[in-house]
PDBML (XML) file of the C-alpha atoms, coordinates in Angstrom:
<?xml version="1.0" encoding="UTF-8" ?>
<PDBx:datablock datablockName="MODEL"
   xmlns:PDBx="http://pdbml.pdb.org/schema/pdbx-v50.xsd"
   xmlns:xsi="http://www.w3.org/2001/XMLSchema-instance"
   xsi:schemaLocation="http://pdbml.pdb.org/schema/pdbx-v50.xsd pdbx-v50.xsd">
   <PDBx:atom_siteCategory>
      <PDBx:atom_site id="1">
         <PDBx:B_iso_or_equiv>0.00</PDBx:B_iso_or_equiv>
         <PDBx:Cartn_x>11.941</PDBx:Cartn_x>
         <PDBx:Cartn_y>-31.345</PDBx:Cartn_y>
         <PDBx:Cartn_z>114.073</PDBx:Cartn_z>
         <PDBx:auth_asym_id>A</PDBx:auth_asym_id>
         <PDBx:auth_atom_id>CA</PDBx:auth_atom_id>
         <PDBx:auth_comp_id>UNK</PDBx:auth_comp_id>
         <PDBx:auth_seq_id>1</PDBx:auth_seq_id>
         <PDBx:group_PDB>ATOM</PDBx:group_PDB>
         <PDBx:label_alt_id xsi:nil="true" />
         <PDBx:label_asym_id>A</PDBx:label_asym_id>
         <PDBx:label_atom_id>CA</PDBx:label_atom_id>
         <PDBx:label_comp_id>UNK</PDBx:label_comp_id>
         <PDBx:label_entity_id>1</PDBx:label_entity_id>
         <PDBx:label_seq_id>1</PDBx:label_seq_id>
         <PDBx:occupancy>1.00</PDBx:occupancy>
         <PDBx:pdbx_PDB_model_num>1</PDBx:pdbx_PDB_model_num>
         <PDBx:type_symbol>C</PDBx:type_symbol>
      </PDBx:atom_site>
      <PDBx:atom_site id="2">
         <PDBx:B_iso_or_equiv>0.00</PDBx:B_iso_or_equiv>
         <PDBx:Cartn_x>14.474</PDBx:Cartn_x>
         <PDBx:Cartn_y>-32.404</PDBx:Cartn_y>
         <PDBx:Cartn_z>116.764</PDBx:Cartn_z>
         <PDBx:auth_asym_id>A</PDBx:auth_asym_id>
         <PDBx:auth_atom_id>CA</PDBx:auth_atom_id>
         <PDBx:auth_comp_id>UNK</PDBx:auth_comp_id>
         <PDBx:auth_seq_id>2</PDBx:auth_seq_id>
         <PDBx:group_PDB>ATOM</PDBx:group_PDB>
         <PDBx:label_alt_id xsi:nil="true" />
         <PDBx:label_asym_id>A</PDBx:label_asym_id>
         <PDBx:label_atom_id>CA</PDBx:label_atom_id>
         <PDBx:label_comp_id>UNK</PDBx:label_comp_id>
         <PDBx:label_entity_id>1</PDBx:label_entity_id>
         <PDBx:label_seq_id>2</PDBx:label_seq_id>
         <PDBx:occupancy>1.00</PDBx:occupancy>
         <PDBx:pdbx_PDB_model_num>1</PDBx:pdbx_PDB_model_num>
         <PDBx:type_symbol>C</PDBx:type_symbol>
      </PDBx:atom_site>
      <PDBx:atom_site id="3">
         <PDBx:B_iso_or_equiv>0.00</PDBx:B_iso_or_equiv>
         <PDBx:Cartn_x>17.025</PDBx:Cartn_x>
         <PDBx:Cartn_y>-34.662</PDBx:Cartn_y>
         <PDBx:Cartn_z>114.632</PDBx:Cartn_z>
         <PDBx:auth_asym_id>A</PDBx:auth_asym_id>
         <PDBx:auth_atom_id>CA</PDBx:auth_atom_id>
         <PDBx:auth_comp_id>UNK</PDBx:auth_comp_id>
         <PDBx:auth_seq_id>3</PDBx:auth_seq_id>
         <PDBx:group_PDB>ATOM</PDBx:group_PDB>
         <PDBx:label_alt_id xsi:nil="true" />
         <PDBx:label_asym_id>A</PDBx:label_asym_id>
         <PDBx:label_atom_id>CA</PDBx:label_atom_id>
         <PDBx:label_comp_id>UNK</PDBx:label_comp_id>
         <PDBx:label_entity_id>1</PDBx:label_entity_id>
         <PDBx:label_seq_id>3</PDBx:label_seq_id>
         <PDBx:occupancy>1.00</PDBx:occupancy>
         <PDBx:pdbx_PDB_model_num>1</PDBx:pdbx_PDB_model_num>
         <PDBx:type_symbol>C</PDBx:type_symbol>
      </PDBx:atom_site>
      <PDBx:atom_site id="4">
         <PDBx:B_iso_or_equiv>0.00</PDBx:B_iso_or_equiv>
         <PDBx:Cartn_x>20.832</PDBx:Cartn_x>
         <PDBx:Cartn_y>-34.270</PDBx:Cartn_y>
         <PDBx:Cartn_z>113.850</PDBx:Cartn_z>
         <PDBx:auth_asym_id>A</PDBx:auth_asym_id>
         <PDBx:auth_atom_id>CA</PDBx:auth_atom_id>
         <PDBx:auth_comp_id>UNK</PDBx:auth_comp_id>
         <PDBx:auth_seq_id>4</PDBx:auth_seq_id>
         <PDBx:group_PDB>ATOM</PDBx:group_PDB>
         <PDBx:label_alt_id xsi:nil="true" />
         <PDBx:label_asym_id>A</PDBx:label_asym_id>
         <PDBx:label_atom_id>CA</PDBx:label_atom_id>
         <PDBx:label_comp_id>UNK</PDBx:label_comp_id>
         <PDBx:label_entity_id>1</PDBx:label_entity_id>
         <PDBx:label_seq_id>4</PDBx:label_seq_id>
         <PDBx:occupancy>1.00</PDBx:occupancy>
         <PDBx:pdbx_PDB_model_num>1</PDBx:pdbx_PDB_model_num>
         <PDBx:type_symbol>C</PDBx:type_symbol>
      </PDBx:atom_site>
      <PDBx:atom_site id="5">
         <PDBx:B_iso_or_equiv>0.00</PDBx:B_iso_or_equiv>
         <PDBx:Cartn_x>21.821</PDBx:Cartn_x>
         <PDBx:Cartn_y>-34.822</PDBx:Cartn_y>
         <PDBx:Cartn_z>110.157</PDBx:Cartn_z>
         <PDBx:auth_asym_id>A</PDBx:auth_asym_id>
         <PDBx:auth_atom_id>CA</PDBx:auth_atom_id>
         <PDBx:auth_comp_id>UNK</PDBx:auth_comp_id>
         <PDBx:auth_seq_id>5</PDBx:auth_seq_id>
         <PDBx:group_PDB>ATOM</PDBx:group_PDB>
         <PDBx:label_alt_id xsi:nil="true" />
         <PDBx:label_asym_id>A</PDBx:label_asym_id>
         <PDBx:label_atom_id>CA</PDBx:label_atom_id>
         <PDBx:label_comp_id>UNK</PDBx:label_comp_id>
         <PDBx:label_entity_id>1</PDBx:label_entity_id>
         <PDBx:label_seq_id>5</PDBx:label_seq_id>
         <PDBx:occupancy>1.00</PDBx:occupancy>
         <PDBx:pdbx_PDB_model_num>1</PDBx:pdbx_PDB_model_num>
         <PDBx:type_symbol>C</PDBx:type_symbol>
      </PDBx:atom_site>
      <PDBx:atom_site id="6">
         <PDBx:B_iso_or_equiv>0.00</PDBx:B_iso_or_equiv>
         <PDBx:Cartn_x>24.537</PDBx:Cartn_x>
         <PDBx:Cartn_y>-36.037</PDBx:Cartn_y>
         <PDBx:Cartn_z>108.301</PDBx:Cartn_z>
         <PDBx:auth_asym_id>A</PDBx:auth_asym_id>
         <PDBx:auth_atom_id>CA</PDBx:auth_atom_id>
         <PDBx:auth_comp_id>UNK</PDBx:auth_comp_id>
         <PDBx:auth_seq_id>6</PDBx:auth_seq_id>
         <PDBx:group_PDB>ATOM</PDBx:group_PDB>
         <PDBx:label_alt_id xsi:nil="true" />
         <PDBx:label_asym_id>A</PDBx:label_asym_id>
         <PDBx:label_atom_id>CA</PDBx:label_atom_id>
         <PDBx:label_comp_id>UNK</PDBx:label_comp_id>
         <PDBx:label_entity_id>1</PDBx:label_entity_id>
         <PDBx:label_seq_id>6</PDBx:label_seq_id>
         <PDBx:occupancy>1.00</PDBx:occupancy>
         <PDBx:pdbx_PDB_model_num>1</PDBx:pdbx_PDB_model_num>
         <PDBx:type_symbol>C</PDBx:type_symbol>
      </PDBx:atom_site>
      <PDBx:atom_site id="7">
         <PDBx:B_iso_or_equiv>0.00</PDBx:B_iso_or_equiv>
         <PDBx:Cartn_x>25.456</PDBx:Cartn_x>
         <PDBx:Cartn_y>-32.630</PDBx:Cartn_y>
         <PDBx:Cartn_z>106.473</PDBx:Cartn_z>
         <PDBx:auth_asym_id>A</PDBx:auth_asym_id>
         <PDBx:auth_atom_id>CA</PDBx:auth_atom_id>
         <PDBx:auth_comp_id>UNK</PDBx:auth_comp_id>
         <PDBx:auth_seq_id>7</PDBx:auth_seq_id>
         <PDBx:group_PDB>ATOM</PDBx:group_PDB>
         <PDBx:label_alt_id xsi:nil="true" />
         <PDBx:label_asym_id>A</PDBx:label_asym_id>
         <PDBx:label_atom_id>CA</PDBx:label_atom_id>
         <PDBx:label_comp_id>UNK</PDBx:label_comp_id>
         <PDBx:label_entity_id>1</PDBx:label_entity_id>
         <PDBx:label_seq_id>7</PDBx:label_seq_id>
         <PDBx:occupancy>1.00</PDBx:occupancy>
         <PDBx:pdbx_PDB_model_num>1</PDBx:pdbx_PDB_model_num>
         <PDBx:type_symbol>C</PDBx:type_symbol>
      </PDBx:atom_site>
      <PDBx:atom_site id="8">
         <PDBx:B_iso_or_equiv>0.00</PDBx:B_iso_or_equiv>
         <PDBx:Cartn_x>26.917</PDBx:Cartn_x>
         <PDBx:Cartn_y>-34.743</PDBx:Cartn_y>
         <PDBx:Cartn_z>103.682</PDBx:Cartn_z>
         <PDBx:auth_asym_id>A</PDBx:auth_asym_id>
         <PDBx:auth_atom_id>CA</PDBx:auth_atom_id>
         <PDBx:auth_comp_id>UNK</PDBx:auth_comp_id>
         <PDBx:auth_seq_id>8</PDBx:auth_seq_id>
         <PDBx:group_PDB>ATOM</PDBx:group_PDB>
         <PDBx:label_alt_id xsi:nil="true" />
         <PDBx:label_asym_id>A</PDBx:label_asym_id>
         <PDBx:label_atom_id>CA</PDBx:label_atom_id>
         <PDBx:label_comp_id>UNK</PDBx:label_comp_id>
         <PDBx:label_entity_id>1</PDBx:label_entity_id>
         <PDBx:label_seq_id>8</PDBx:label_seq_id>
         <PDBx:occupancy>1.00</PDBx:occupancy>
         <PDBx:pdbx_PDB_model_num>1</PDBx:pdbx_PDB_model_num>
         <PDBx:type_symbol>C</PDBx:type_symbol>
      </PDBx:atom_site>
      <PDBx:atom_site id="9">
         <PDBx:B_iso_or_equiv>0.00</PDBx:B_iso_or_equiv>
         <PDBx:Cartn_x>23.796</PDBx:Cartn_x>
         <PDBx:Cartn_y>-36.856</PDBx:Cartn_y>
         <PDBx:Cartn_z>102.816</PDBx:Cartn_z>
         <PDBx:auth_asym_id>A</PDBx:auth_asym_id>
         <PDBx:auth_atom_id>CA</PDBx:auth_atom_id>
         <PDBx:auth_comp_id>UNK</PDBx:auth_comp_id>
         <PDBx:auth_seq_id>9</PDBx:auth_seq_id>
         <PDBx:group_PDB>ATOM</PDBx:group_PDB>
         <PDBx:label_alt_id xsi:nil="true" />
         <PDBx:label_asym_id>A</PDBx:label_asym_id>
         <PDBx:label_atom_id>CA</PDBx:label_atom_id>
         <PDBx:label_comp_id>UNK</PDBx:label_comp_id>
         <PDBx:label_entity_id>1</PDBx:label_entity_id>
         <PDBx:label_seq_id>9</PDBx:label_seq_id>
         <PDBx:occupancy>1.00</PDBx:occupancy>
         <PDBx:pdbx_PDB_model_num>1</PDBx:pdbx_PDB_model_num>
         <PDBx:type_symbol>C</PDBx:type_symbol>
      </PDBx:atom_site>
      <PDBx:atom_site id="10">
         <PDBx:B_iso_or_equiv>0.00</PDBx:B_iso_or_equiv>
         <PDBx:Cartn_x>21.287</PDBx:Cartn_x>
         <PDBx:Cartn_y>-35.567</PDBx:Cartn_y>
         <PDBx:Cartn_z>104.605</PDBx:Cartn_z>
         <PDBx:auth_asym_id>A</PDBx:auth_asym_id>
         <PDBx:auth_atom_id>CA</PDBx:auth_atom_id>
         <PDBx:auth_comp_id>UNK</PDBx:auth_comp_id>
         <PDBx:auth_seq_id>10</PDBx:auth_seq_id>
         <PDBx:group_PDB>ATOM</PDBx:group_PDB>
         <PDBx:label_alt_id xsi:nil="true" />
         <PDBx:label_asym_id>A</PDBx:label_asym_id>
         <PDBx:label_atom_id>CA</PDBx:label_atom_id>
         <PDBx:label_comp_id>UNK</PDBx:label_comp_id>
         <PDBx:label_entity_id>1</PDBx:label_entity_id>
         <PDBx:label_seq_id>10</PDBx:label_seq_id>
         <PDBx:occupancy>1.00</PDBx:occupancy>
         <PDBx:pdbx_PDB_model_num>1</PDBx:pdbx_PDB_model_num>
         <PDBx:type_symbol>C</PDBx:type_symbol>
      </PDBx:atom_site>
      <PDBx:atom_site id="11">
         <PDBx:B_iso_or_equiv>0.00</PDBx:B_iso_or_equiv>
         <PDBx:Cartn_x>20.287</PDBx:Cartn_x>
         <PDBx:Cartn_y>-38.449</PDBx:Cartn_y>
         <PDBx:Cartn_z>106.207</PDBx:Cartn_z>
         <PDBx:auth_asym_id>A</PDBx:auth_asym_id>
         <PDBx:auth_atom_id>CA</PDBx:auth_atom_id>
         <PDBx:auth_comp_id>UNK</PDBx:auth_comp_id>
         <PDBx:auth_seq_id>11</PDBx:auth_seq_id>
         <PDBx:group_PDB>ATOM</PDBx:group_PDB>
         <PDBx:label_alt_id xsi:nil="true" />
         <PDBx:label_asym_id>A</PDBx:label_asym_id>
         <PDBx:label_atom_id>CA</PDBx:label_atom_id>
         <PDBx:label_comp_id>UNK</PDBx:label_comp_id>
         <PDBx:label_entity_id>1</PDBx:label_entity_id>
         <PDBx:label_seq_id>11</PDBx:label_seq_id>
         <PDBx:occupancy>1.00</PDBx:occupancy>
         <PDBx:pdbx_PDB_model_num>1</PDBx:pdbx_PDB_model_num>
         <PDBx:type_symbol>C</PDBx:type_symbol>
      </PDBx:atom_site>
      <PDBx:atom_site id="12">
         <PDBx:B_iso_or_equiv>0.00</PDBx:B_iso_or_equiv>
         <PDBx:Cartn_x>18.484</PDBx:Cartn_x>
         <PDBx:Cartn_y>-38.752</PDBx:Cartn_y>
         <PDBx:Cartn_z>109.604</PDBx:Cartn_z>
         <PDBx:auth_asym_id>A</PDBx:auth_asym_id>
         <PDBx:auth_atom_id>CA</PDBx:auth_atom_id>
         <PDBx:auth_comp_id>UNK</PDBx:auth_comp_id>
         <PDBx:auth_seq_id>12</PDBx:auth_seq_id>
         <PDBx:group_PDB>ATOM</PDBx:group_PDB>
         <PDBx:label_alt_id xsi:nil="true" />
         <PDBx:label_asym_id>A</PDBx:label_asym_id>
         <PDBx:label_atom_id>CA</PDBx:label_atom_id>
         <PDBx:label_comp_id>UNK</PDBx:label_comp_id>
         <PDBx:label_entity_id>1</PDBx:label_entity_id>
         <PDBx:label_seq_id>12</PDBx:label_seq_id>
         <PDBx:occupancy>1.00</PDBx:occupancy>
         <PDBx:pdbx_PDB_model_num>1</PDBx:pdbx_PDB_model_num>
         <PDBx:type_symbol>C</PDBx:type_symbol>
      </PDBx:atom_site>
      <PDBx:atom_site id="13">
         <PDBx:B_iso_or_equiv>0.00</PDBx:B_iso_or_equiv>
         <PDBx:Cartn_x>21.558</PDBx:Cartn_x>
         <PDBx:Cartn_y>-39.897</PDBx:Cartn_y>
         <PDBx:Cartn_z>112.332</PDBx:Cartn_z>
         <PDBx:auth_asym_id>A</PDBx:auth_asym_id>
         <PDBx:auth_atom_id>CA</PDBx:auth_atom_id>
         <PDBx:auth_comp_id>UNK</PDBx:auth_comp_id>
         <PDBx:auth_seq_id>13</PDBx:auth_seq_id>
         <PDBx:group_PDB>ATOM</PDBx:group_PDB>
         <PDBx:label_alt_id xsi:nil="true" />
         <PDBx:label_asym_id>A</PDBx:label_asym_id>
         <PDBx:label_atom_id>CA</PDBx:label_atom_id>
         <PDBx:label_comp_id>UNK</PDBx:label_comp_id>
         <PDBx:label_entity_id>1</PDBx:label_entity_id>
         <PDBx:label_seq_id>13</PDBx:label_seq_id>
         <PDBx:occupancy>1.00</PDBx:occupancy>
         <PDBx:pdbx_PDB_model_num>1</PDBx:pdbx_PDB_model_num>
         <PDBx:type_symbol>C</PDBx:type_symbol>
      </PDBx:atom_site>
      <PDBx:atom_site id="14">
         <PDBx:B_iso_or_equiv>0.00</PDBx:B_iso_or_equiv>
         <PDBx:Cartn_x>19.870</PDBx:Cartn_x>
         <PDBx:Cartn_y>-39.221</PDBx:Cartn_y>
         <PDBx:Cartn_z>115.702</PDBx:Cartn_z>
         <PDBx:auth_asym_id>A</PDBx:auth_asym_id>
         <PDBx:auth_atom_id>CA</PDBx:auth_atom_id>
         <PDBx:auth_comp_id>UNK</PDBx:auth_comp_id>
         <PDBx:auth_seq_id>14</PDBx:auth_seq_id>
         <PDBx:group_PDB>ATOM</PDBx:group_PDB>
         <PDBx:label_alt_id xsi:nil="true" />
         <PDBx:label_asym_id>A</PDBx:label_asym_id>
         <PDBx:label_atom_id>CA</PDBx:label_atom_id>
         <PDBx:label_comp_id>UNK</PDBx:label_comp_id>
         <PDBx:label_entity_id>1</PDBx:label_entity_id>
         <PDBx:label_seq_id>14</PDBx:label_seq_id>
         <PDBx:occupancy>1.00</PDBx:occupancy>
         <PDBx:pdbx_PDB_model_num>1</PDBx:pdbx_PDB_model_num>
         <PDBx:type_symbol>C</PDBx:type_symbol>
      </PDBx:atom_site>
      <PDBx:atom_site id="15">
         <PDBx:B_iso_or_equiv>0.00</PDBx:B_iso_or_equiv>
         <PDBx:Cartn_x>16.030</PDBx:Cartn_x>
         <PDBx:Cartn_y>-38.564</PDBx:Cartn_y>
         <PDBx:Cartn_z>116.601</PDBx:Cartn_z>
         <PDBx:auth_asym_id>A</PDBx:auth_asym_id>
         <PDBx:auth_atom_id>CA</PDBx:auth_atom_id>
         <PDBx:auth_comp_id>UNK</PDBx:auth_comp_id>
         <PDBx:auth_seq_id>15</PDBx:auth_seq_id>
         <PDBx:group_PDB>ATOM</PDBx:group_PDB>
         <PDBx:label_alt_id xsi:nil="true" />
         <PDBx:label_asym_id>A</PDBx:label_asym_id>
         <PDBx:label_atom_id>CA</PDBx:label_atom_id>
         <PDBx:label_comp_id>UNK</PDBx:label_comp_id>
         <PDBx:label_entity_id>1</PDBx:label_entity_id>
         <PDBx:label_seq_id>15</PDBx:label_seq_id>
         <PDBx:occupancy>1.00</PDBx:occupancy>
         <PDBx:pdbx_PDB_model_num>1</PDBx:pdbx_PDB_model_num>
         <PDBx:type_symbol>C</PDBx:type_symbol>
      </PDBx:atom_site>
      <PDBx:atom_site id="16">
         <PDBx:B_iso_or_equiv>0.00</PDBx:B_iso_or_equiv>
         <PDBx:Cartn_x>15.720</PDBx:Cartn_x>
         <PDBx:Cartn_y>-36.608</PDBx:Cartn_y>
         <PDBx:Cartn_z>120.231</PDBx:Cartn_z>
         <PDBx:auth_asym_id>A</PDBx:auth_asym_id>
         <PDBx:auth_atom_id>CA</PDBx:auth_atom_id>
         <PDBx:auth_comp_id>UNK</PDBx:auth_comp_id>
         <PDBx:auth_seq_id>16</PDBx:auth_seq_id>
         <PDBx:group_PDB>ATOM</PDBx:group_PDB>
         <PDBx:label_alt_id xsi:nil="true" />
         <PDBx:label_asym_id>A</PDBx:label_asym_id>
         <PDBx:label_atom_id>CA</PDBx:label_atom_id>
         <PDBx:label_comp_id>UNK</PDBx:label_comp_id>
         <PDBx:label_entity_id>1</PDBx:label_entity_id>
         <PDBx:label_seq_id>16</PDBx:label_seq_id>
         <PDBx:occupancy>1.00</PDBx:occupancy>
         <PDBx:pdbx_PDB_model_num>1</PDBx:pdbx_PDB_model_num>
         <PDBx:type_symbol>C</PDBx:type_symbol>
      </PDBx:atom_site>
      <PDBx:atom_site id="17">
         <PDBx:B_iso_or_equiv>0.00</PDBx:B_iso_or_equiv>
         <PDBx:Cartn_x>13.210</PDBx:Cartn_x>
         <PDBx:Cartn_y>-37.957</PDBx:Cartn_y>
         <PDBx:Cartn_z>123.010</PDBx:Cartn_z>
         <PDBx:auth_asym_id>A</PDBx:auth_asym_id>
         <PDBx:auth_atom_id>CA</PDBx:auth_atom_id>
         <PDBx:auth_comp_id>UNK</PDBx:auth_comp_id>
         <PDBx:auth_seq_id>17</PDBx:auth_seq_id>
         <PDBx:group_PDB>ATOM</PDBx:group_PDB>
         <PDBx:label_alt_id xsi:nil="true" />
         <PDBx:label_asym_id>A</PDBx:label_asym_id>
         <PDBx:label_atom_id>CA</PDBx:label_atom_id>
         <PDBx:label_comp_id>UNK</PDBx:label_comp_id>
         <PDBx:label_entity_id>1</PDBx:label_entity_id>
         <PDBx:label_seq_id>17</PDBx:label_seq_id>
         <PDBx:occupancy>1.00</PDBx:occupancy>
         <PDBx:pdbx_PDB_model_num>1</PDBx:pdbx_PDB_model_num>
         <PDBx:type_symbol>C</PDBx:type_symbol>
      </PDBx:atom_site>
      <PDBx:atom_site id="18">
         <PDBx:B_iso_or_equiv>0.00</PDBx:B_iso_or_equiv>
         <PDBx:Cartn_x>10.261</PDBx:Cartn_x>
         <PDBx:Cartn_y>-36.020</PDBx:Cartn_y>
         <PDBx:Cartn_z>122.954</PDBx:Cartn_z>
         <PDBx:auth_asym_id>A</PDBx:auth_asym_id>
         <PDBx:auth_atom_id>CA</PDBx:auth_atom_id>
         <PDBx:auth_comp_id>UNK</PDBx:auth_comp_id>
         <PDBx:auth_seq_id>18</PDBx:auth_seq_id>
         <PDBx:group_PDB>ATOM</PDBx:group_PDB>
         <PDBx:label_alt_id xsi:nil="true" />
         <PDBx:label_asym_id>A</PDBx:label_asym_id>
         <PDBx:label_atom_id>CA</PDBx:label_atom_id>
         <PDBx:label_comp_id>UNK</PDBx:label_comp_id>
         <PDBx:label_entity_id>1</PDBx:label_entity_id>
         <PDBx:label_seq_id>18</PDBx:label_seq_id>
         <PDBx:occupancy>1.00</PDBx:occupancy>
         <PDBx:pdbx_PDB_model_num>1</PDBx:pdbx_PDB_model_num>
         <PDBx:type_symbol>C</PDBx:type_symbol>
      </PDBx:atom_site>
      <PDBx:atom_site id="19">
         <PDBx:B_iso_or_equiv>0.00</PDBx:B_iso_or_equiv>
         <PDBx:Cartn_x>10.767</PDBx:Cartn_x>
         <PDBx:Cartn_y>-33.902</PDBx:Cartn_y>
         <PDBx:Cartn_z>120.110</PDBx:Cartn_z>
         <PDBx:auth_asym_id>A</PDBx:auth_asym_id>
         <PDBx:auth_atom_id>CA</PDBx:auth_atom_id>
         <PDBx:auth_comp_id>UNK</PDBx:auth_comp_id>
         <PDBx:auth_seq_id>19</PDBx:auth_seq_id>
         <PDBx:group_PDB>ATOM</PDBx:group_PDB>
         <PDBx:label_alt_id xsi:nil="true" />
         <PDBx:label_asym_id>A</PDBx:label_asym_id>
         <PDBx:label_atom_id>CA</PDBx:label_atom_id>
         <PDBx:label_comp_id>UNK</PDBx:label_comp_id>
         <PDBx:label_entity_id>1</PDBx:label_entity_id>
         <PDBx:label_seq_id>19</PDBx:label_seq_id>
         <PDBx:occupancy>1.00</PDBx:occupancy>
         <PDBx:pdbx_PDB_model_num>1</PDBx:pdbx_PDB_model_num>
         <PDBx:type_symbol>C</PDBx:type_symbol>
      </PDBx:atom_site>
      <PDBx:atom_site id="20">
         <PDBx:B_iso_or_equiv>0.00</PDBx:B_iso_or_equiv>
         <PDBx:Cartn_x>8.424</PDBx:Cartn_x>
         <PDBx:Cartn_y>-33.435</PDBx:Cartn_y>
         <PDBx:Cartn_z>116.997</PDBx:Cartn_z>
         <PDBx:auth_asym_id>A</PDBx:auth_asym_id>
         <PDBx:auth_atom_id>CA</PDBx:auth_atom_id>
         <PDBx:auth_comp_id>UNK</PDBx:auth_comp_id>
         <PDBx:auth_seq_id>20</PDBx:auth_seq_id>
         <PDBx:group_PDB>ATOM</PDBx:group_PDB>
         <PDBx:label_alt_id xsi:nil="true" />
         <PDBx:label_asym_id>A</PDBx:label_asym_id>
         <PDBx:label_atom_id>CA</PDBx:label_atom_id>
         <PDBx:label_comp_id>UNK</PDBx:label_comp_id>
         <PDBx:label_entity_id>1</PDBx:label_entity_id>
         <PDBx:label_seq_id>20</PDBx:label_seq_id>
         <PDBx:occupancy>1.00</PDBx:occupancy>
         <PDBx:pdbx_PDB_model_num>1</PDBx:pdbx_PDB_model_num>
         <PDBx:type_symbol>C</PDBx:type_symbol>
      </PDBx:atom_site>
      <PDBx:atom_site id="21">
         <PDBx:B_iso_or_equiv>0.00</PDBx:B_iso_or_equiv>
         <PDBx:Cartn_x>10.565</PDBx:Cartn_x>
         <PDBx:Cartn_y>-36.167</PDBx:Cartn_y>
         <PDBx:Cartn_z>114.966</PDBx:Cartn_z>
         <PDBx:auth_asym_id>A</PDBx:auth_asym_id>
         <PDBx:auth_atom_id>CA</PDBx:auth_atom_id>
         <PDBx:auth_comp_id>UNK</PDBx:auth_comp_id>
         <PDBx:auth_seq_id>21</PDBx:auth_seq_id>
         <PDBx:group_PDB>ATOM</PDBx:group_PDB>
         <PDBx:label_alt_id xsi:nil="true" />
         <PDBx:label_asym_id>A</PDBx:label_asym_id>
         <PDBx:label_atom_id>CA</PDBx:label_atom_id>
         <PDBx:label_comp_id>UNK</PDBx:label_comp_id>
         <PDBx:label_entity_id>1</PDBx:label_entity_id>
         <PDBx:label_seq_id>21</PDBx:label_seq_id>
         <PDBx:occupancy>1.00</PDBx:occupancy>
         <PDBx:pdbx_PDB_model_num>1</PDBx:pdbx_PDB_model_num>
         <PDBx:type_symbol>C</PDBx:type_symbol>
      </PDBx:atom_site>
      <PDBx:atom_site id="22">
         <PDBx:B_iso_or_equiv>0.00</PDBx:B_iso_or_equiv>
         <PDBx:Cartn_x>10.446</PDBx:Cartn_x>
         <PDBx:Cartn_y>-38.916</PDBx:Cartn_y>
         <PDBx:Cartn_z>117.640</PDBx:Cartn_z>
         <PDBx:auth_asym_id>A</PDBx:auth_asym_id>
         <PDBx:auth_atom_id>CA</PDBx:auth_atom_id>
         <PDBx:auth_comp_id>UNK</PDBx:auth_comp_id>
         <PDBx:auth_seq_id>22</PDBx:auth_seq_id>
         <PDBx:group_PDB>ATOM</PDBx:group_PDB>
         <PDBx:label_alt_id xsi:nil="true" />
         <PDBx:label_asym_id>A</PDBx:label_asym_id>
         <PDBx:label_atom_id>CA</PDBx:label_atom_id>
         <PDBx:label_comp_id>UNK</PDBx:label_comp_id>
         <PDBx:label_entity_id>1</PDBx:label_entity_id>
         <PDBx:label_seq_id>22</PDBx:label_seq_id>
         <PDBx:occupancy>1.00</PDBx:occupancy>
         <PDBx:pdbx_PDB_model_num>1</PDBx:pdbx_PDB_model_num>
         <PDBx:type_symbol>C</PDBx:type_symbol>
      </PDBx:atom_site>
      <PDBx:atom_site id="23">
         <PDBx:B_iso_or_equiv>0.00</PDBx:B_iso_or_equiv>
         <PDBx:Cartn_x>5.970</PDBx:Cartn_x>
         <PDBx:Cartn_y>-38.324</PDBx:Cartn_y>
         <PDBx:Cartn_z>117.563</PDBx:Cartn_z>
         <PDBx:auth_asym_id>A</PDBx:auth_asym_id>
         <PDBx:auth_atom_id>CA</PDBx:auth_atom_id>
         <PDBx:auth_comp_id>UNK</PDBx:auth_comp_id>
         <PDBx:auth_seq_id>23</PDBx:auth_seq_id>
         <PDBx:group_PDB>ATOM</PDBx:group_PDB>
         <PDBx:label_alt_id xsi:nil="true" />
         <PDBx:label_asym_id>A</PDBx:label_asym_id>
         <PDBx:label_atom_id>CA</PDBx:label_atom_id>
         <PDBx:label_comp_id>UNK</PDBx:label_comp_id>
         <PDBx:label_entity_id>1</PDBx:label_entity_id>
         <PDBx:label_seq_id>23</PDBx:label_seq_id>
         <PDBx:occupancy>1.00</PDBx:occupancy>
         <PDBx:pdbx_PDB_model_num>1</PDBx:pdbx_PDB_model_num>
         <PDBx:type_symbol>C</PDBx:type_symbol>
      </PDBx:atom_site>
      <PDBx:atom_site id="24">
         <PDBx:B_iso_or_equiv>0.00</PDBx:B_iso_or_equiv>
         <PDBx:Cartn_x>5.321</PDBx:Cartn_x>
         <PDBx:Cartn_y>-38.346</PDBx:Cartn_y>
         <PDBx:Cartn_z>114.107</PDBx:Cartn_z>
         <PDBx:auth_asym_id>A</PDBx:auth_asym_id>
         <PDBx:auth_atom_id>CA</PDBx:auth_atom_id>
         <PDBx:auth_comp_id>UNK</PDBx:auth_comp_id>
         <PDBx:auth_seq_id>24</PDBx:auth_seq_id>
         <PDBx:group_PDB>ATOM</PDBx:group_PDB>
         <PDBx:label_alt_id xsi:nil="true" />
         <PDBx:label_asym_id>A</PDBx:label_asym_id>
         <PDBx:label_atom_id>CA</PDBx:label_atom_id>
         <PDBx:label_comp_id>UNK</PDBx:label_comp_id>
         <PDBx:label_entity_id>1</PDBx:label_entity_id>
         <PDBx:label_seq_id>24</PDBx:label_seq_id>
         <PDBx:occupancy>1.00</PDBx:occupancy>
         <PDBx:pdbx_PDB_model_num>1</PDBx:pdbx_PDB_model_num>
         <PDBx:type_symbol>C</PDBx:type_symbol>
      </PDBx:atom_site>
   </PDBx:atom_siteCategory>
</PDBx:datablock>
């Protein structure tokens, strides 16, 4: 998906340009 999670609540923290995350 392209994102970087918090590993504690599994919440979205970042969203990378251009990836599948960032389209949808």
């Amino acid at each position: 998906l392209g994102v970087v999670l918090n590993a504690a609540t599994m919440v979205v923290e970042q969203v990378r340009q251009g990836s599948i995350a960032a389209t949808i």
